[in-house]
Protein backbone atom coordinates (compact mmCIF):
# COMPACT_ATOMS: atom_id res chain seq x y z
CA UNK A 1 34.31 16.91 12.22
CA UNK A 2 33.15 13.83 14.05
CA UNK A 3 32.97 10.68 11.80
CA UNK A 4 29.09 10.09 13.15
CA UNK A 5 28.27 13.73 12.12
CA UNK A 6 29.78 13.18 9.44
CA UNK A 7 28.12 10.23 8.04
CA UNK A 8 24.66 11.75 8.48
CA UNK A 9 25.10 14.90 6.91
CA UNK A 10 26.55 13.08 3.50
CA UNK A 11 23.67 10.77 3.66
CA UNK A 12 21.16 13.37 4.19
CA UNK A 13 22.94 15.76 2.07
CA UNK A 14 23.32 12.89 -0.90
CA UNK A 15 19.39 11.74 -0.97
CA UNK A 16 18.78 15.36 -0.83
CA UNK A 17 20.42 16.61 -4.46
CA UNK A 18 19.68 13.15 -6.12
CA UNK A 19 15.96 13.68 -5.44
CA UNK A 20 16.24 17.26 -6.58
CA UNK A 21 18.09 16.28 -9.71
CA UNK A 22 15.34 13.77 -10.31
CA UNK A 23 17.45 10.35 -9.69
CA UNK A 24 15.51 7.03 -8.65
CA UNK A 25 15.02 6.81 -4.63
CA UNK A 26 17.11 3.74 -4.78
CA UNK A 27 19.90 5.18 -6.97
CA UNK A 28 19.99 8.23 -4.04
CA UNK A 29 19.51 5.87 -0.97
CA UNK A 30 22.55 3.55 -2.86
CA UNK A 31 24.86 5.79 -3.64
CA UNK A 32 24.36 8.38 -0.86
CA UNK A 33 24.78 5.52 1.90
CA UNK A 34 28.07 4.09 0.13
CA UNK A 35 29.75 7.35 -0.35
CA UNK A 36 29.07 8.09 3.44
CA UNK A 37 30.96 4.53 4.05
CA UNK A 38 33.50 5.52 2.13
CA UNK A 39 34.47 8.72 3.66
CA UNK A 40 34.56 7.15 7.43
CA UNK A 41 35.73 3.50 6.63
CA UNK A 42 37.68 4.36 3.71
CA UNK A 43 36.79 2.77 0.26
CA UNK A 44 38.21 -0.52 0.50
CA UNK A 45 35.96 -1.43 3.62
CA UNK A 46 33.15 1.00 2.55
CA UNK A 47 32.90 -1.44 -0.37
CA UNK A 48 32.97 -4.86 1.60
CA UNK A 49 30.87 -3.28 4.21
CA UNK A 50 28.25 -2.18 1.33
CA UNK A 51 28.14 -5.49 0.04
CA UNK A 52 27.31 -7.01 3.25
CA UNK A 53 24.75 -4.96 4.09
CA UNK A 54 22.74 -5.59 0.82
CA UNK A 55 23.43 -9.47 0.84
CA UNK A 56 21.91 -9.35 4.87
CA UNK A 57 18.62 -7.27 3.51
CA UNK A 58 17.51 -9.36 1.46
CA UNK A 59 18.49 -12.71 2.64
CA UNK A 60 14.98 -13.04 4.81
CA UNK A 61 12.56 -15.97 4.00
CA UNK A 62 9.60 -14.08 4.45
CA UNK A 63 11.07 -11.20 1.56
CA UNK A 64 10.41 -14.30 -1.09
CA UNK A 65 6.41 -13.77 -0.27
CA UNK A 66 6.64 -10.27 -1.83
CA UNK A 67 7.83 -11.58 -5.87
CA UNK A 68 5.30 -14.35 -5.13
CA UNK A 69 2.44 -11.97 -4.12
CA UNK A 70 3.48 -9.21 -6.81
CA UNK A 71 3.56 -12.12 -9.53
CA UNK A 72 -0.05 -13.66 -8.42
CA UNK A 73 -1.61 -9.64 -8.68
CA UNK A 74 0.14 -9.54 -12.21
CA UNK A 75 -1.93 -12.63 -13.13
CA UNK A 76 -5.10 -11.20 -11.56
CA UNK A 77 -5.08 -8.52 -13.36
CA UNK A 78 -4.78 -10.14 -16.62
CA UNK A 79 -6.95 -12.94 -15.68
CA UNK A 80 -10.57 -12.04 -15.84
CA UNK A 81 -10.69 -11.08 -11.88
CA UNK A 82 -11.96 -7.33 -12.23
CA UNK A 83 -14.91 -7.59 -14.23
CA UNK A 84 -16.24 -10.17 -12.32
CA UNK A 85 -15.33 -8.37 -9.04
CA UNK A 86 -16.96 -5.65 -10.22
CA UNK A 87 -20.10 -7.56 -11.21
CA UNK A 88 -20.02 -8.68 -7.47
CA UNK A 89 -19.99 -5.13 -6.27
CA UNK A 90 -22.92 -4.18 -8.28
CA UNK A 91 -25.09 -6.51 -6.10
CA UNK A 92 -23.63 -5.41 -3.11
CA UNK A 93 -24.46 -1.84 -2.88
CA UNK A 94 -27.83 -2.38 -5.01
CA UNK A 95 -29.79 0.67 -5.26
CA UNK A 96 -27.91 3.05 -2.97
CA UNK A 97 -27.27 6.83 -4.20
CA UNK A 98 -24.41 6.54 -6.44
CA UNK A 99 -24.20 2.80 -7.03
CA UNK A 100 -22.07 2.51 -9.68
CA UNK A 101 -19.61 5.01 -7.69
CA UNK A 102 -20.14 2.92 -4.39
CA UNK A 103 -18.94 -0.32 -6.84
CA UNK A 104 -16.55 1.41 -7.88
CA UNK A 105 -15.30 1.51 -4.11
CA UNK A 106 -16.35 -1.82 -3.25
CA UNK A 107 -14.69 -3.30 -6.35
CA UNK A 108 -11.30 -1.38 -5.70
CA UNK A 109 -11.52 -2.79 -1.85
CA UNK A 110 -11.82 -6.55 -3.04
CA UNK A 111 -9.66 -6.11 -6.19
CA UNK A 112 -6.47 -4.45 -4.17
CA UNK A 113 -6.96 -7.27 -0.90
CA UNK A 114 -6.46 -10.11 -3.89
CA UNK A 115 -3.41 -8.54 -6.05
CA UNK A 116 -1.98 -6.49 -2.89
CA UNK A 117 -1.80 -3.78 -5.33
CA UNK A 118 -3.63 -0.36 -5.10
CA UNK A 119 -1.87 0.49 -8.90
CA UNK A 120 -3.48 -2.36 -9.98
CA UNK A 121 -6.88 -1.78 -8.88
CA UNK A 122 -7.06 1.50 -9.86
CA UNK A 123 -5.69 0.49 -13.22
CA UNK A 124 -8.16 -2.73 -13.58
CA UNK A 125 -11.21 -1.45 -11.70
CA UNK A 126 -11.29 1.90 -13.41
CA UNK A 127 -11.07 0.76 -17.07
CA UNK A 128 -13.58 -1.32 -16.14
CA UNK A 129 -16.14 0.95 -13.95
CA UNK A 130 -14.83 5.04 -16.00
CA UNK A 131 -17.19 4.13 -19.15
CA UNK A 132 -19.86 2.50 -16.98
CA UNK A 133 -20.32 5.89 -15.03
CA UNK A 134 -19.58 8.10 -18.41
CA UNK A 135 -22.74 6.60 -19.84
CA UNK A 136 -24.93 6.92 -16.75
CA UNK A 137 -24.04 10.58 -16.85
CA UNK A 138 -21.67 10.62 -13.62
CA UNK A 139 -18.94 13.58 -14.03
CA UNK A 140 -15.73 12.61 -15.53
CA UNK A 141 -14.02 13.74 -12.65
CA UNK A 142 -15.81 12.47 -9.80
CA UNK A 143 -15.49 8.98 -11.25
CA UNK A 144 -12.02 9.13 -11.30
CA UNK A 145 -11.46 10.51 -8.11
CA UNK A 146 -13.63 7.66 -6.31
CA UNK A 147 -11.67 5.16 -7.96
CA UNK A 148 -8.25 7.09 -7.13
CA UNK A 149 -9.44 7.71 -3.46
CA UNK A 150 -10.74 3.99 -2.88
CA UNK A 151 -7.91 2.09 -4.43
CA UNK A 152 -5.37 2.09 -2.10
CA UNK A 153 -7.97 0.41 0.58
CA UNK A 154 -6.64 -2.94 -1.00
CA UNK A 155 -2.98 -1.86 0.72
CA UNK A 156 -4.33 -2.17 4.36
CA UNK A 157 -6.14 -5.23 3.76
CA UNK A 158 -4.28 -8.46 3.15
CA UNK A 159 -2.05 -9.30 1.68
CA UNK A 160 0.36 -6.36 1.76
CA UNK A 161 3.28 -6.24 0.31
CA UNK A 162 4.12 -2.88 2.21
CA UNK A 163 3.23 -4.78 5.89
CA UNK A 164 5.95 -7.30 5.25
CA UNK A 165 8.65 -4.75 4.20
CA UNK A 166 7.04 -3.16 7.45
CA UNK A 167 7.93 -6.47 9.58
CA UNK A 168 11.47 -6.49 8.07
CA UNK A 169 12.46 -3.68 9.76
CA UNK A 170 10.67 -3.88 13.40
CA UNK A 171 10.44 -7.36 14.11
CA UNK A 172 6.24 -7.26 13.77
CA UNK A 173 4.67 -10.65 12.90
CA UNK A 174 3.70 -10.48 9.13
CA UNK A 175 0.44 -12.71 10.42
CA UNK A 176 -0.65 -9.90 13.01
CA UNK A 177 -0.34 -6.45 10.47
CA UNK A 178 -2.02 -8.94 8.14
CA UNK A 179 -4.99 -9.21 10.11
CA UNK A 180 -4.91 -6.00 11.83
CA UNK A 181 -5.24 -4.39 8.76
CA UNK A 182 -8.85 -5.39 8.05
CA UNK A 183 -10.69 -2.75 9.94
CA UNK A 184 -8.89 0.11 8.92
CA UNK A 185 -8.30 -1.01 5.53
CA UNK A 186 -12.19 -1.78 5.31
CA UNK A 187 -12.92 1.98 7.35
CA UNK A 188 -11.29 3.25 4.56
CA UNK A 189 -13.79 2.33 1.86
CA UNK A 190 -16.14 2.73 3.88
CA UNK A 191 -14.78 6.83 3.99
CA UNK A 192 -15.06 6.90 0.43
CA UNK A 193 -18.49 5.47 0.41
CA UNK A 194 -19.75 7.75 2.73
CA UNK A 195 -18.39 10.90 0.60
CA UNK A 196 -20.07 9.46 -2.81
CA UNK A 197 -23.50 8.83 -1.11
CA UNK A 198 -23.15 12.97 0.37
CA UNK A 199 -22.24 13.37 -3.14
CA UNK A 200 -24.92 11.84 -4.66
CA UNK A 201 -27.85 11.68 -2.49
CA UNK A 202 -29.39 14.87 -4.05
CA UNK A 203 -28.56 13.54 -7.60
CA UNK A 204 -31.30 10.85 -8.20
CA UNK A 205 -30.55 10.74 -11.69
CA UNK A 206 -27.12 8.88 -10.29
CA UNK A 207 -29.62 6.08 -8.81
CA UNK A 208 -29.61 2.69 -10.83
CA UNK A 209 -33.16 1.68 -11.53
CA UNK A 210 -32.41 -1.90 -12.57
CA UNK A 211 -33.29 -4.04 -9.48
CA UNK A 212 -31.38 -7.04 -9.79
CA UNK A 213 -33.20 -10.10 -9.19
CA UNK A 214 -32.28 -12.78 -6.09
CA UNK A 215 -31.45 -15.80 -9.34
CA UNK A 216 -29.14 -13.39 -10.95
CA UNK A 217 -27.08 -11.96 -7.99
CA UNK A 218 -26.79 -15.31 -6.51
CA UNK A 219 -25.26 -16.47 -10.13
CA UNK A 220 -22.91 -12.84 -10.10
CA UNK A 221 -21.69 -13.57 -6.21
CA UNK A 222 -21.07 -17.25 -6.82
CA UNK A 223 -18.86 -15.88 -10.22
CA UNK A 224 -16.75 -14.03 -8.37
CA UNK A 225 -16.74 -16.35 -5.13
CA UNK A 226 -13.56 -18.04 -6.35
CA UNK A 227 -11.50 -14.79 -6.62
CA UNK A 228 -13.03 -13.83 -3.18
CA UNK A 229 -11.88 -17.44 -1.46
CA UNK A 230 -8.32 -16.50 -2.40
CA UNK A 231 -8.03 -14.08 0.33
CA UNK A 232 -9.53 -16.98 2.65
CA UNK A 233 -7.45 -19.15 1.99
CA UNK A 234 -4.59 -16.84 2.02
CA UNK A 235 -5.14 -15.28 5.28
CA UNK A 236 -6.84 -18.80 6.85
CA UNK A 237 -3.77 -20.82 6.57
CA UNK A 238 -1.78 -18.42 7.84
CA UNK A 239 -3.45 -17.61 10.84
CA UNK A 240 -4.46 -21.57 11.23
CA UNK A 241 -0.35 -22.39 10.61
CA UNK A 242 -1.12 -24.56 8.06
CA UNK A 243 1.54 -22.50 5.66
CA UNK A 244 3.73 -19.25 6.51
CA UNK A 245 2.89 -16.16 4.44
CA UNK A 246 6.24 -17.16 2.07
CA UNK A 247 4.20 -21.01 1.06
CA UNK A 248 0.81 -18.75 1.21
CA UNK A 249 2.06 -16.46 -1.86
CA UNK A 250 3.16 -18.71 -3.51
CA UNK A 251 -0.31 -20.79 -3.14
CA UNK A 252 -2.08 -17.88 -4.50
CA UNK A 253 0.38 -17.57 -7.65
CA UNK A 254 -0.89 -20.79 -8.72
CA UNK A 255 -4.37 -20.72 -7.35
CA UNK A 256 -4.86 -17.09 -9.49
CA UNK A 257 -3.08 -18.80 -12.45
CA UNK A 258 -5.21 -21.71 -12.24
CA UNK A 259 -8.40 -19.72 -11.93
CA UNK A 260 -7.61 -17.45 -14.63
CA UNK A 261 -7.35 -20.47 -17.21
CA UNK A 262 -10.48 -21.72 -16.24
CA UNK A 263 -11.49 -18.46 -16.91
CA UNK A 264 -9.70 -18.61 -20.27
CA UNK A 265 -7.92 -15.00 -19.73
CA UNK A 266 -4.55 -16.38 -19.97
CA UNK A 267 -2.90 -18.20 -22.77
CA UNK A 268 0.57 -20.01 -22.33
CA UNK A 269 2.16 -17.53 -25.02
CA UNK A 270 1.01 -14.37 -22.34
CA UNK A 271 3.35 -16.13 -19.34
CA UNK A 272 6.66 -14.65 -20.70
CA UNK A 273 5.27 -10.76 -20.68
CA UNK A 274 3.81 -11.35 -17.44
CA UNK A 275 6.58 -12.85 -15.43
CA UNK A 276 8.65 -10.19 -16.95
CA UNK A 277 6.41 -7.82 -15.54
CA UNK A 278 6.39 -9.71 -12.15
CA UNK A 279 10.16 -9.38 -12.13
CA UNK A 280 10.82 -6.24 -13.29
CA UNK A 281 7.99 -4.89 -9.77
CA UNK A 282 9.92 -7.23 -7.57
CA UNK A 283 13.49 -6.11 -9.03
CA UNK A 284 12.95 -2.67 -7.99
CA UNK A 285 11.12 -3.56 -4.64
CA UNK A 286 14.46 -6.00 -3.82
CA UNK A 287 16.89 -3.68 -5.14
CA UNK A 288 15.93 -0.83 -2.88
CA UNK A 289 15.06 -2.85 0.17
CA UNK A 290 19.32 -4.00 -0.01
CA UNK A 291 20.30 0.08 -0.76
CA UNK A 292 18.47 0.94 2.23
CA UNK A 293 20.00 -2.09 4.54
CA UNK A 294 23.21 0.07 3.90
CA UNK A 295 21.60 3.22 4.61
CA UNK A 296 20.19 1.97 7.85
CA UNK A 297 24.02 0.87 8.92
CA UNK A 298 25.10 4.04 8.41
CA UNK A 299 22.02 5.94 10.15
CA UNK A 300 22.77 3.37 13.13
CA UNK A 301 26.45 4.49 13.20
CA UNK A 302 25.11 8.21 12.85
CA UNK A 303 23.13 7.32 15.70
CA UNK A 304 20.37 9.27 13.51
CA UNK A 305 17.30 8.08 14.86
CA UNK A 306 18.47 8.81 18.79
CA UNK A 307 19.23 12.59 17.39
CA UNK A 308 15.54 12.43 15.61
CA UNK A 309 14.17 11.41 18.89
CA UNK A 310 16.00 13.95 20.96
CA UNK A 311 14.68 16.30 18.57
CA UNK A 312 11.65 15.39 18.53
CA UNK A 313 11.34 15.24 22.51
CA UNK A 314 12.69 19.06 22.72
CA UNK A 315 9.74 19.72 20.88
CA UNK A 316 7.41 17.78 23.89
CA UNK A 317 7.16 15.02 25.62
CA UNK A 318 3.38 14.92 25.32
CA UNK A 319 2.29 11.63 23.24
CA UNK A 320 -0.45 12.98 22.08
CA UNK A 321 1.55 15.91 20.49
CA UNK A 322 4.43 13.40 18.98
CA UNK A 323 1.91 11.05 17.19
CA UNK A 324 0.18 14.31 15.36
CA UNK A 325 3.64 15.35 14.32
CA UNK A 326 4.41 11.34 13.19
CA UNK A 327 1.54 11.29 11.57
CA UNK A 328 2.05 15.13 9.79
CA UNK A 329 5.81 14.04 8.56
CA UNK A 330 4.62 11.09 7.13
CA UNK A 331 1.82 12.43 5.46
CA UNK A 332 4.57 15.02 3.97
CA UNK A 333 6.96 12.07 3.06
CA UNK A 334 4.27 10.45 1.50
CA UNK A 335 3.96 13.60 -0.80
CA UNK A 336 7.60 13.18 -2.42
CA UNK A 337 8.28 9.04 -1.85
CA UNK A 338 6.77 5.80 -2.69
CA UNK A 339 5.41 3.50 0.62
CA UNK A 340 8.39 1.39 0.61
CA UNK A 341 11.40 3.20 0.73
CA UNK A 342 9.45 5.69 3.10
CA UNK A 343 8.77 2.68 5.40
CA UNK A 344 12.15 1.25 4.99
CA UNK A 345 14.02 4.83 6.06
CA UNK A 346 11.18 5.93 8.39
CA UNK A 347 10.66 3.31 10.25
CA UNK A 348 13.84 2.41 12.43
CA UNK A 349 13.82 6.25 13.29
CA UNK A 350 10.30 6.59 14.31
CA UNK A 351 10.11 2.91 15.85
CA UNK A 352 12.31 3.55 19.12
CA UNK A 353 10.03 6.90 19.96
CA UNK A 354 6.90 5.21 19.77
CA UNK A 355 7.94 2.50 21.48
CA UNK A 356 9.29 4.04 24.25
CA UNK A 357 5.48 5.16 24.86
CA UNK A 358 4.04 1.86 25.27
CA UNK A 359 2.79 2.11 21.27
CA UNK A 360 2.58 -1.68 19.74
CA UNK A 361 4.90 -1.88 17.13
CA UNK A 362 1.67 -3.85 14.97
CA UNK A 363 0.12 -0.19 15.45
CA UNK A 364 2.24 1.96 14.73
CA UNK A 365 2.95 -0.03 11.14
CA UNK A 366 -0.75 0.11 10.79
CA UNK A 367 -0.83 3.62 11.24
CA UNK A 368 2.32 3.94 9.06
CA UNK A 369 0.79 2.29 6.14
CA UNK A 370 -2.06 4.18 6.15
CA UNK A 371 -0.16 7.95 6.16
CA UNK A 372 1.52 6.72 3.89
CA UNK A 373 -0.91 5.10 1.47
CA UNK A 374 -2.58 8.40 1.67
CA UNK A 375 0.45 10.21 -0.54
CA UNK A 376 -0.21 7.41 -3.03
CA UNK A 377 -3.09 9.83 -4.09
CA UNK A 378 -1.66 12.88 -3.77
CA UNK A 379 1.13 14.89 -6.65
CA UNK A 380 3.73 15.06 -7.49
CA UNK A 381 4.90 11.61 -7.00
CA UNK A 382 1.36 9.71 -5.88
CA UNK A 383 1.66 6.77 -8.28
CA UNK A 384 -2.32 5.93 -7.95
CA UNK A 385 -2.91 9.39 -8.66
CA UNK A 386 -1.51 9.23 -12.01
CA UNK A 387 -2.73 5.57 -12.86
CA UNK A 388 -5.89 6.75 -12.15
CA UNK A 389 -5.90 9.67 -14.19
CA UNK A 390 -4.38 8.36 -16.81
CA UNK A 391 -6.83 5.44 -16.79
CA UNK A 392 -9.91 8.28 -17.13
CA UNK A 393 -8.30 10.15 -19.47
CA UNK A 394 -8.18 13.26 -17.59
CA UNK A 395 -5.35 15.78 -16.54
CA UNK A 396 -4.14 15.76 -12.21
CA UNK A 397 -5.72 19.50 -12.46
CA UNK A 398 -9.07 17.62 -13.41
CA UNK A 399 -9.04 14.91 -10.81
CA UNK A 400 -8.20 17.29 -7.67
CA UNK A 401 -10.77 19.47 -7.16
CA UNK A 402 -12.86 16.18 -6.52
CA UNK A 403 -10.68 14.60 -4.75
CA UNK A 404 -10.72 17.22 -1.46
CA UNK A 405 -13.43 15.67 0.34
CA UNK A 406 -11.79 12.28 0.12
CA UNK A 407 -8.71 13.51 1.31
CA UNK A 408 -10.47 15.53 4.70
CA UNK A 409 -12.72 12.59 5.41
CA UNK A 410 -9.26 9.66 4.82
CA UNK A 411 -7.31 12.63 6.96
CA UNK A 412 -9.69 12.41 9.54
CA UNK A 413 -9.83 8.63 9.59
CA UNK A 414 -6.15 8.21 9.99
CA UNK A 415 -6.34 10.75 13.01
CA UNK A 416 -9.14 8.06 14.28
CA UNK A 417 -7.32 5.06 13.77
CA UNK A 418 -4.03 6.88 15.72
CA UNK A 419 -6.16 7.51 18.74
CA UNK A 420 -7.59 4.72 18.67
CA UNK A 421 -5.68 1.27 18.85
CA UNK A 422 -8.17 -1.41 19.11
CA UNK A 423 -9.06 -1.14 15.74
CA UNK A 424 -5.98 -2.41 14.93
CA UNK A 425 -4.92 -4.57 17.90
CA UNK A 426 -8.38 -5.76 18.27
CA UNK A 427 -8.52 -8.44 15.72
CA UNK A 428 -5.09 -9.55 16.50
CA UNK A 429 -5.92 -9.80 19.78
CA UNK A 430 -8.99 -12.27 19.70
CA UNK A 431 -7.12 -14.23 17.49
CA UNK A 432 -3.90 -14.44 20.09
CA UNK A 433 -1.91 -12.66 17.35
């Protein structure tokens, strides 16, 4: 057999029975990608050849903005943010059908744009908004499917870790996903907030009666305005070049630690658990972006993604056609695999067929992200699907009968935001992005 042949059928072969055997992606992408190396160039180079590959993945200066980001959601979520988030969101949505579900959704938006973390906001946002709804009589599991369903809107807004793994591999600015991710990411609570008010519109007993005066909403806004401004000031001096997106994250790490000890949240003796916590995320993030730098060298020398796209093209040559089937594989992916490695093996193969269309690369990772932010909801691996459960105290069988409408109306968005590239390239475009 053909050493390119070869190569891909060890590495596809490899991920395949490490996955089934329950091994960590980046244990299967690893060792799969060297023992493919090994068989072609022989061990000795295989080795020096591995090495190389995982030293050039994660030598990038705009990689260092993901431990800084991941270590200034850590201190969010420790330091006072959600509650007062959520206090914000109360005011907000008012007296709508289904406020405290509609906060809920509002809360998880705002929470997940200031910690990049959809985990995290379903973690902080539904500890904080399950017993809220328990006591105004809302149904266990509704409650925790709006807050499973609505958190990972904070992974299309900015800042997103998973858009600058995104930029790694095709060359995208980090500055234009950032802000082309607004309008989806915000469409996408807005989804959820359409399916609680059809859920709750003929439930008045779901209606909050407590008007909140103008004095105290002002006072609840201005609370949270501080953990709001981060994202301003975040996004702002990016776009403005005052700082790249590296110097922004690490701006926020000490503008959320600051905050939070005004706040009094955080005591000196709580930095060692959370920096630990901070490294241990980034570890695993950095760890498998380098396996898969090794595993793209040897789908390159495969020539993998040209026999994906000749594949794929036997199929049709209708663009229409291929962007449904895109979209279909990665909502399958996103079934069995966590965002990251999925974007990191995904995206070199798909990249060169959409491009070849006329498809910006800046919308094609925003449509990316948001297939595969759906499988963040959905078993067996969907890690905000568990979080989320867990959180509510409530089995997966529990959470997703209630979670079906979510998933048609988010399905249906997605198939929107495909078709329909100025609401991603829009806001990039105005601002010459």
């Amino acid at each position: 057999m053909e050493t390119a042949p070869l190569a891909a059928l060890i590495l596809l072969a490899g991920i395949s029975i490490f996955l089934v055997i329950g091994a960590p992606i980046s244990i299967a992408v690893g060792l799969s990608s060297m023992t493919a190396l090994f068989v072609v160039l022989g061990v000795e180079n295989g080795v020096l050849t591995s090495a190389q590959q995982v030293f050039r993945g994660i030598n990038s200066f705009p990689l260092l903005a993901i431990p800084f980001f991941v270590l200034a959601g850590v201190i969010m979520n420790n330091g006072g943010i959600a509650s007062r988030l959520v206090n914000a969101a109360k005011v907000m949505v008012g007296r709508t059908p289904g406020s405290l579900a509609q906060t809920n959704v509002a809360a998880n938006a705002m929470f997940g744009a200031v910690s990049g973390s959809g985990v995290a906001a379903a973690a902080a946002i539904g500890s904080t908004m399950g017993p809220m709804q328990a006591k105004e009589g809302y149904d266990r599991g509704f409650s925790a499917a709006t807050n499973i369903a609505s958190a990972p809107a904070g992974m299309l807004i900015p800042p997103s870790n998973l858009m600058i793994v995104y930029s790694l591999v095709s060359s995208a600015s980090v500055a234009a996903l950032f802000v082309a991710g607004y309008i989806p990411g915000l469409l996408w609570a807005l989804a959820c907030m359409v399916i609680v008010y059809l859920y709750s519109r003929s439930r008045p007993e779901l209606r909050i009666t407590r008007r909140v005066g103008f004095a105290e909403g002002a006072r609840t806004i201005v609370a949270a305005l501080p953990a709001m401004v981060l994202i301003v000031i975040v996004i702002g001096g990016i776009l403005l070049g005052y700082f790249t997106p590296t110097e922004a994250s690490n701006i926020a790490v000490v503008y959320s630690l600051v905050l939070s000890a005004i706040y009094k949240a955080i005591k000196l003796s709580d930095l060692p658990n959370i920096l630990m916590e901070a490294a241990r995320t980034t570890s695993v993030v950095m760890f498998l972006i380098g396996v898969s730098s090794i595993m793209g060298f040897v789908m390159s020398f495969a020539k993998v993604p040209a026999m994906v796209s000749e594949a794929m093209f036997s199929i049709s040559s209708n663009p229409v056609i291929l962007l449904l089937l895109i979209a279909v594989v990665l909502l399958v992916v996103g079934l069995f695999m966590d965002p990251t490695p999925a974007v990191l093996i995904f995206a070199p193969i798909f990249l060169p067929i959409v491009t070849a269309f006329g498809i910006d690369p800046v919308h094609f990772g925003i449509m990316m992200v948001f297939a595969l932010s759906v499988g963040t909801i959905t078993p067996p691996v969907g890690p905000i699907l568990f979080v989320g459960a867990k959180v509510a105290g409530l089995g997966i069988e529990d959470v997703m009968r209630r979670l079906m409408p979510f998933f048609a109306a988010l399905i249906a968005l997605l198939i929107v935001v495909i078709f329909t590239p100025s609401l991603s390239l829009w806001l990039p475009g105005v601002l010459g992005l």
